[in-house]
PDB file of N, CA and C in Angstrom:
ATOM      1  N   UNK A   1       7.701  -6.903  77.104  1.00  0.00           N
ATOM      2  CA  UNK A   1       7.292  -6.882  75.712  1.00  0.00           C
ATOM      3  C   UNK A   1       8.393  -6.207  74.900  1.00  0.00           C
ATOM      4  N   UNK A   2       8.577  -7.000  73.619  1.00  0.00           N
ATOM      5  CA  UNK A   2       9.588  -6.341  72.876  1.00  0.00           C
ATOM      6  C   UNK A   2       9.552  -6.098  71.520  1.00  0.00           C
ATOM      7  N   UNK A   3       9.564  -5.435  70.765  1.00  0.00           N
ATOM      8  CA  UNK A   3       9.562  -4.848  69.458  1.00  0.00           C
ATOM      9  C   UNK A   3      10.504  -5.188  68.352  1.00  0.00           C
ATOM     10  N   UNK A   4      10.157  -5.897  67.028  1.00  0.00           N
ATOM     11  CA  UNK A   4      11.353  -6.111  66.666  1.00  0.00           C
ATOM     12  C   UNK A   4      11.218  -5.493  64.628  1.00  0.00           C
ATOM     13  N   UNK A   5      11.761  -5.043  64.178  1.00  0.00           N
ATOM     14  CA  UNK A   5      11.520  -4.686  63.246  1.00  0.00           C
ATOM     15  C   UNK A   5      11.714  -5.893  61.544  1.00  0.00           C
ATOM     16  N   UNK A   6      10.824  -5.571  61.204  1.00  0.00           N
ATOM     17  CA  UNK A   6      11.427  -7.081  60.021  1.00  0.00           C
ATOM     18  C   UNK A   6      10.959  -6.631  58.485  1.00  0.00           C
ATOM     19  N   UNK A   7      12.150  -6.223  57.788  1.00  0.00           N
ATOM     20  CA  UNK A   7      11.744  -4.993  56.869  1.00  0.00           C
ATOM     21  C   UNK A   7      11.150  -6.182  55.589  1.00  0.00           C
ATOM     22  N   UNK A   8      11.821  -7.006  55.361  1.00  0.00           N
ATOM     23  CA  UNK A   8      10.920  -7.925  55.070  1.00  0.00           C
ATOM     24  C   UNK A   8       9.388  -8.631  54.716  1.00  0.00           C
ATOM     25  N   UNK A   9       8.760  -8.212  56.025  1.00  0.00           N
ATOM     26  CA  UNK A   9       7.519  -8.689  56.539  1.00  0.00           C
ATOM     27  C   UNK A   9       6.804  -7.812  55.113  1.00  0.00           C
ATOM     28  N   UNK A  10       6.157  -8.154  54.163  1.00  0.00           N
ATOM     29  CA  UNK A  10       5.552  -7.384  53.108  1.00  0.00           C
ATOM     30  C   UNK A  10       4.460  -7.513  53.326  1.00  0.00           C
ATOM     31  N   UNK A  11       3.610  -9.360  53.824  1.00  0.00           N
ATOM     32  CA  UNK A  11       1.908  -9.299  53.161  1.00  0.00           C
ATOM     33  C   UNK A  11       1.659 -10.674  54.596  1.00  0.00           C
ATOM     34  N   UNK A  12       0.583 -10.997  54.175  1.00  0.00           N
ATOM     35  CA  UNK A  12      -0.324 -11.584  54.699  1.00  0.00           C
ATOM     36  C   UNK A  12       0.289 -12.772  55.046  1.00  0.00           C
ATOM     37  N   UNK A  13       0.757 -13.722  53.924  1.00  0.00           N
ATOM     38  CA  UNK A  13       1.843 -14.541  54.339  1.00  0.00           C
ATOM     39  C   UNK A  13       3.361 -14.422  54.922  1.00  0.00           C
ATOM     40  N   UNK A  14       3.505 -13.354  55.038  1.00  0.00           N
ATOM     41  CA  UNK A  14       4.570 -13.968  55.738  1.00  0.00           C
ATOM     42  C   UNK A  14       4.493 -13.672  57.108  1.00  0.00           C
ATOM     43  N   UNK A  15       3.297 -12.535  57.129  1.00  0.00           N
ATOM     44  CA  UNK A  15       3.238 -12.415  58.923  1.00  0.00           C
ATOM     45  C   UNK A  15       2.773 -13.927  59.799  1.00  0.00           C
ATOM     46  N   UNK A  16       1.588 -14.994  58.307  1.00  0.00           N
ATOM     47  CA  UNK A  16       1.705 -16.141  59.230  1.00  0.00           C
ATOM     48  C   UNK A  16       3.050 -16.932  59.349  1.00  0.00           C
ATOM     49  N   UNK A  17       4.049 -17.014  58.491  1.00  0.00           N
ATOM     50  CA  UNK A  17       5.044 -17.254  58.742  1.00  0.00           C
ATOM     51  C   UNK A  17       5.957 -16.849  60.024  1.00  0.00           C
ATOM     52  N   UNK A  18       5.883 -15.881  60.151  1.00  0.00           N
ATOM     53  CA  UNK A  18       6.480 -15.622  61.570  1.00  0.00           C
ATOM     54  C   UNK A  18       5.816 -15.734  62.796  1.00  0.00           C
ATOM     55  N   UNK A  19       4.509 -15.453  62.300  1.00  0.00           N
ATOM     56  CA  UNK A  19       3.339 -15.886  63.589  1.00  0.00           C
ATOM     57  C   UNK A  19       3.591 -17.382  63.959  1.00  0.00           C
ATOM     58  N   UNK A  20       3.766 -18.334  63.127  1.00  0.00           N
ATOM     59  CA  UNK A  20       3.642 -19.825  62.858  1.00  0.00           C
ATOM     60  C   UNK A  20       5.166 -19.831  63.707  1.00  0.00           C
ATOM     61  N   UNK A  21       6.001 -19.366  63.444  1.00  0.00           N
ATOM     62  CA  UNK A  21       7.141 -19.888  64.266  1.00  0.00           C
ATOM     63  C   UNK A  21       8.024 -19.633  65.565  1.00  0.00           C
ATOM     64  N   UNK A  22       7.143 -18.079  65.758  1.00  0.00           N
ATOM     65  CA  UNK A  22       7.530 -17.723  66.726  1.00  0.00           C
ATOM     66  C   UNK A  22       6.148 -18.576  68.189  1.00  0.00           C
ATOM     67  N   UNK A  23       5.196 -18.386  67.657  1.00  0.00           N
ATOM     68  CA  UNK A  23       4.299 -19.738  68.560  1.00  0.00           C
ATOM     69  C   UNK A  23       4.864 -21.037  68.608  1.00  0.00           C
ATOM     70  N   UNK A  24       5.377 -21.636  67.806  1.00  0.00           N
ATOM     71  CA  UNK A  24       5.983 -23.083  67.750  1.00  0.00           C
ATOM     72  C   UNK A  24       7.478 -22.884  69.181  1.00  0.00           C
ATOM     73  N   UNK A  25       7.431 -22.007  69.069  1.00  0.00           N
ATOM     74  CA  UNK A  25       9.146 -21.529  70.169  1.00  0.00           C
ATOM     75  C   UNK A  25       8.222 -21.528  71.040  1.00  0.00           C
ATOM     76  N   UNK A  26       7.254 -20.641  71.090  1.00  0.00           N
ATOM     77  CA  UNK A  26       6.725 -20.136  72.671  1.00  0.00           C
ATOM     78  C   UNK A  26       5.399 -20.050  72.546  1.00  0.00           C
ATOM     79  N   UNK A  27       4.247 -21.109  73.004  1.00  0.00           N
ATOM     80  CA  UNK A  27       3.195 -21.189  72.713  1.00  0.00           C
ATOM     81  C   UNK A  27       2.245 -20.743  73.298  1.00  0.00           C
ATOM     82  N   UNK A  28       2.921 -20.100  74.121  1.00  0.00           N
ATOM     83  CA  UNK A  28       2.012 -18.671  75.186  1.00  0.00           C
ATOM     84  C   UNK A  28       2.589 -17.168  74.800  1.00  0.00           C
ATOM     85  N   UNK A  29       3.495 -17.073  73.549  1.00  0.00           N
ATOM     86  CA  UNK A  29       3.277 -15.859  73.428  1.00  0.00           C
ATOM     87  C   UNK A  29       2.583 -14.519  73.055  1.00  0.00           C
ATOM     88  N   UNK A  30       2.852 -13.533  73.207  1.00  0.00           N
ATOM     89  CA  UNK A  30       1.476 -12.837  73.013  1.00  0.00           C
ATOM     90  C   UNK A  30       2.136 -12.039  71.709  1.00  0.00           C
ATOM     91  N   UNK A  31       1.416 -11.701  70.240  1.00  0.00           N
ATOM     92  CA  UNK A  31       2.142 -11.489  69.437  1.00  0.00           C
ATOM     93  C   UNK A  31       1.199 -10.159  68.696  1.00  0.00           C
ATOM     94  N   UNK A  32       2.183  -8.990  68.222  1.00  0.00           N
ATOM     95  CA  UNK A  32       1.160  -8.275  67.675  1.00  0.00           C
ATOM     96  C   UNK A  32       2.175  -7.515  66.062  1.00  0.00           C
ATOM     97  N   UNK A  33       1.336  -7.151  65.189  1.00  0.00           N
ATOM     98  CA  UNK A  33       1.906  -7.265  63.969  1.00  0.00           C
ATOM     99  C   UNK A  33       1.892  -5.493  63.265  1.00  0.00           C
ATOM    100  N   UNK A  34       2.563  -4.533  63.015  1.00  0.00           N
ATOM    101  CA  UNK A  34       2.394  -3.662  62.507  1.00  0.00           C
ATOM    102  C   UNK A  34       2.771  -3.874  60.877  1.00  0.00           C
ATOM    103  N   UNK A  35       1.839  -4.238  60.022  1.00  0.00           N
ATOM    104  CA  UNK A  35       2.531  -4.551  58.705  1.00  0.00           C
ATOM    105  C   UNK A  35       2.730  -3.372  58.232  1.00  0.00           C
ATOM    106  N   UNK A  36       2.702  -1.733  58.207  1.00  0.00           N
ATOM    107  CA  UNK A  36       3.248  -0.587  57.137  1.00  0.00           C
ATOM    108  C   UNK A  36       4.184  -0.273  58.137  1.00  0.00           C
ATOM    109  N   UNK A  37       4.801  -0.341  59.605  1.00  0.00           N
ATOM    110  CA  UNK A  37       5.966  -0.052  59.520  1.00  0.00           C
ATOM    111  C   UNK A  37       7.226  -1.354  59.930  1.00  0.00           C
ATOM    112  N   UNK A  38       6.264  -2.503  59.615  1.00  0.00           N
ATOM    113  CA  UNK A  38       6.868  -3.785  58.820  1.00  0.00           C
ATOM    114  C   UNK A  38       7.718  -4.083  60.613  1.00  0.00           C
ATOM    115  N   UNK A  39       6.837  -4.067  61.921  1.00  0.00           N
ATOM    116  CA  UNK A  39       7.177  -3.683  63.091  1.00  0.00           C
ATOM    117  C   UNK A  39       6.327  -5.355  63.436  1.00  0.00           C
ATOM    118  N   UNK A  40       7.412  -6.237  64.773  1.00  0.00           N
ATOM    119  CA  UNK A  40       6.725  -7.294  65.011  1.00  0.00           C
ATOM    120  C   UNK A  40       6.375  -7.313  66.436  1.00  0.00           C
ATOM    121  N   UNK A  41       5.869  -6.977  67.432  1.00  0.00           N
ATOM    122  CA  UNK A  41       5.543  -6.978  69.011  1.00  0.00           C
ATOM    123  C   UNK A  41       5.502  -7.952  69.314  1.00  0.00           C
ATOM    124  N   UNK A  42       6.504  -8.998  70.554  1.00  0.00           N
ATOM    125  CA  UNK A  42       6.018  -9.823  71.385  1.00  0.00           C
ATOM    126  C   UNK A  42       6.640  -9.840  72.929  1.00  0.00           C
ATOM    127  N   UNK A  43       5.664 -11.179  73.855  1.00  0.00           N
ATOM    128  CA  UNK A  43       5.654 -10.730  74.860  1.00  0.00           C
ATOM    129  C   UNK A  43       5.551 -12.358  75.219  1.00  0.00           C
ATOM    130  N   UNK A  44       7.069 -12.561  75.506  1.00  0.00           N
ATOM    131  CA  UNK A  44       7.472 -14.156  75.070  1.00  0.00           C
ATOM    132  C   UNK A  44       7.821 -14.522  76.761  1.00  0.00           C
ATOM    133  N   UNK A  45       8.691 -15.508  76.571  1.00  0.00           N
ATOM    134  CA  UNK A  45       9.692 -16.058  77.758  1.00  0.00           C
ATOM    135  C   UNK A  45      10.776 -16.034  76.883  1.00  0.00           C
ATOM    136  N   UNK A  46      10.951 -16.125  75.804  1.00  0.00           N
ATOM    137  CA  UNK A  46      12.002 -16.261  74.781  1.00  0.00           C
ATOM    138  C   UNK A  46      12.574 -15.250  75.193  1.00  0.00           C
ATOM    139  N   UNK A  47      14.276 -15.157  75.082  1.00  0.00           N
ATOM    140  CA  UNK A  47      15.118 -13.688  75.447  1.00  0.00           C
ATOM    141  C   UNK A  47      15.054 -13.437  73.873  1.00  0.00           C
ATOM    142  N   UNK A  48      15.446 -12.245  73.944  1.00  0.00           N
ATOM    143  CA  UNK A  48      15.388 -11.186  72.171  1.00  0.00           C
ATOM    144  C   UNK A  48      16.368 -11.972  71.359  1.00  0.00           C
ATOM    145  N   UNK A  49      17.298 -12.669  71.277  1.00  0.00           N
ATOM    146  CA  UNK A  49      18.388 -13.718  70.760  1.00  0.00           C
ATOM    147  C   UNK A  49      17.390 -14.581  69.825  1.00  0.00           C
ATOM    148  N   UNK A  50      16.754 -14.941  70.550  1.00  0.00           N
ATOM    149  CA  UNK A  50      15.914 -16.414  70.521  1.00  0.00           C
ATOM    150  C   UNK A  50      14.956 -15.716  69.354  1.00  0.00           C
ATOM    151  N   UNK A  51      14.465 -14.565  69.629  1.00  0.00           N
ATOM    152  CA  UNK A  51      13.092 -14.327  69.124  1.00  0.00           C
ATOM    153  C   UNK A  51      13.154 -13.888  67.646  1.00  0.00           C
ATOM    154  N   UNK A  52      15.080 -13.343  67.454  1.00  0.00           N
ATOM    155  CA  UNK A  52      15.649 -12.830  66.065  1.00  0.00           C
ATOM    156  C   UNK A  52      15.951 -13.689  65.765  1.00  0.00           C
ATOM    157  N   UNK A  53      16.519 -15.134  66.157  1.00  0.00           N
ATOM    158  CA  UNK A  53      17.000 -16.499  65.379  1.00  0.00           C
ATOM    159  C   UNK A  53      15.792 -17.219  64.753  1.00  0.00           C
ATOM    160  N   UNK A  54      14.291 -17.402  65.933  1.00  0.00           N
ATOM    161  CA  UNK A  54      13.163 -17.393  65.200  1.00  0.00           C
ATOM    162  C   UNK A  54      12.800 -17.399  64.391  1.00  0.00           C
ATOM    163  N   UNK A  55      12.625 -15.804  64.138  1.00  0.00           N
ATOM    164  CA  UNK A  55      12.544 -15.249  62.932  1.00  0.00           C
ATOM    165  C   UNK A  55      12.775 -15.330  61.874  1.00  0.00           C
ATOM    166  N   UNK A  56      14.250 -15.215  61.694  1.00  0.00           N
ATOM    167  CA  UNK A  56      15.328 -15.900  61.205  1.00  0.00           C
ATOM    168  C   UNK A  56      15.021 -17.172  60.184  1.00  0.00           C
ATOM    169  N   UNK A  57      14.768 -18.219  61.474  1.00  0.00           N
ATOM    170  CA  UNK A  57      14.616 -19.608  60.712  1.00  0.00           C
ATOM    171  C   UNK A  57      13.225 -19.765  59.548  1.00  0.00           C
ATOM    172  N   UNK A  58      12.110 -18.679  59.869  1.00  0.00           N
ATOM    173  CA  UNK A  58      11.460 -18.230  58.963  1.00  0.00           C
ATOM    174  C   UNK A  58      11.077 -18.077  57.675  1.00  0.00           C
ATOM    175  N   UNK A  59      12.746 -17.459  57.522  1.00  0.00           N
ATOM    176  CA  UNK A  59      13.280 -16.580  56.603  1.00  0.00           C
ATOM    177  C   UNK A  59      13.418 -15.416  56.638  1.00  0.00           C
ATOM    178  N   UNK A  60      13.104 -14.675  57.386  1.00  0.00           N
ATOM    179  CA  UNK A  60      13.138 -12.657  57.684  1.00  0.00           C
ATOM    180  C   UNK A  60      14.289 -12.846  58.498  1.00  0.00           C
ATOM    181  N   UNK A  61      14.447 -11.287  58.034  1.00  0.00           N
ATOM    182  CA  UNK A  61      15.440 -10.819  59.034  1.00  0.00           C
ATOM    183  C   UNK A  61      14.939 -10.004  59.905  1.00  0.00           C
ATOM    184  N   UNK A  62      15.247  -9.906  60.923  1.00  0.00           N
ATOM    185  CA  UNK A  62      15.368  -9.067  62.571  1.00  0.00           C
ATOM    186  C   UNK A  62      15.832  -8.639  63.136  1.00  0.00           C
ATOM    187  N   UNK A  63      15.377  -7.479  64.000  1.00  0.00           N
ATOM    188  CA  UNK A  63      16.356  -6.397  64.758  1.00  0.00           C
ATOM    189  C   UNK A  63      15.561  -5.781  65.838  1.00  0.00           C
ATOM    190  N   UNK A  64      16.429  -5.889  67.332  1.00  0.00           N
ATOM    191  CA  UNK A  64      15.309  -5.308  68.129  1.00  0.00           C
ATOM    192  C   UNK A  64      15.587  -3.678  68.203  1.00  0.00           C
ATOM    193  N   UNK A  65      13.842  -3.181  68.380  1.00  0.00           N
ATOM    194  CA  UNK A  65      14.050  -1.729  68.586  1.00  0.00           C
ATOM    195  C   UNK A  65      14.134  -1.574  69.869  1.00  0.00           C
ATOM    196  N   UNK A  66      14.601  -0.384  70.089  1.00  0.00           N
ATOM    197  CA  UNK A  66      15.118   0.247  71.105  1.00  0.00           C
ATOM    198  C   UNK A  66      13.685   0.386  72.090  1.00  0.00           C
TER     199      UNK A  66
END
C-alpha cells in the first residue's frame, strides 16, 4: 500500500476524478481518500510511476510519501 499526496485534491469532485481513473488502470484496486490532508492511499498492482502518471492524466498532481 502506498500513499500519495495531491495538494490539489480540494472537494468531492475531484476525488471522483481520481477515484474514476485510478480504477480504470487497476480495477481491483483498493483506494482510500484523506481530503484535509489532501492524502490519496492505494493498494494497486500498478508500480508508484504508474499511479502518479494516473493521476496525472486526471489532472492533479502527485507525489509519493515516504
Amino acid at each position: 500500500m502506498s500513499r500519495f499526496s495531491v495538494p490539489d485534491m480540494h472537494c468531492g469532485h475531484c476525488k471522483a476524478k481520481i477515484e474514476d481513473a485510478l480504477l480504470e488502470a487497476d480495477g481491483g484496486a483498493e483506494l482510500g481518500f484523506d481530503m484535509d490532508k489532501r492524502e490519496v492511499t492505494v493498494d494497486t498492482v500498478l508500480a508508484s510511476d504508474e499511479v502518479i502518471e494516473t493521476i496525472k492524466s486526471a489532472g492533479y498532481t502527485a507525489a509519493e510519501l515516504g
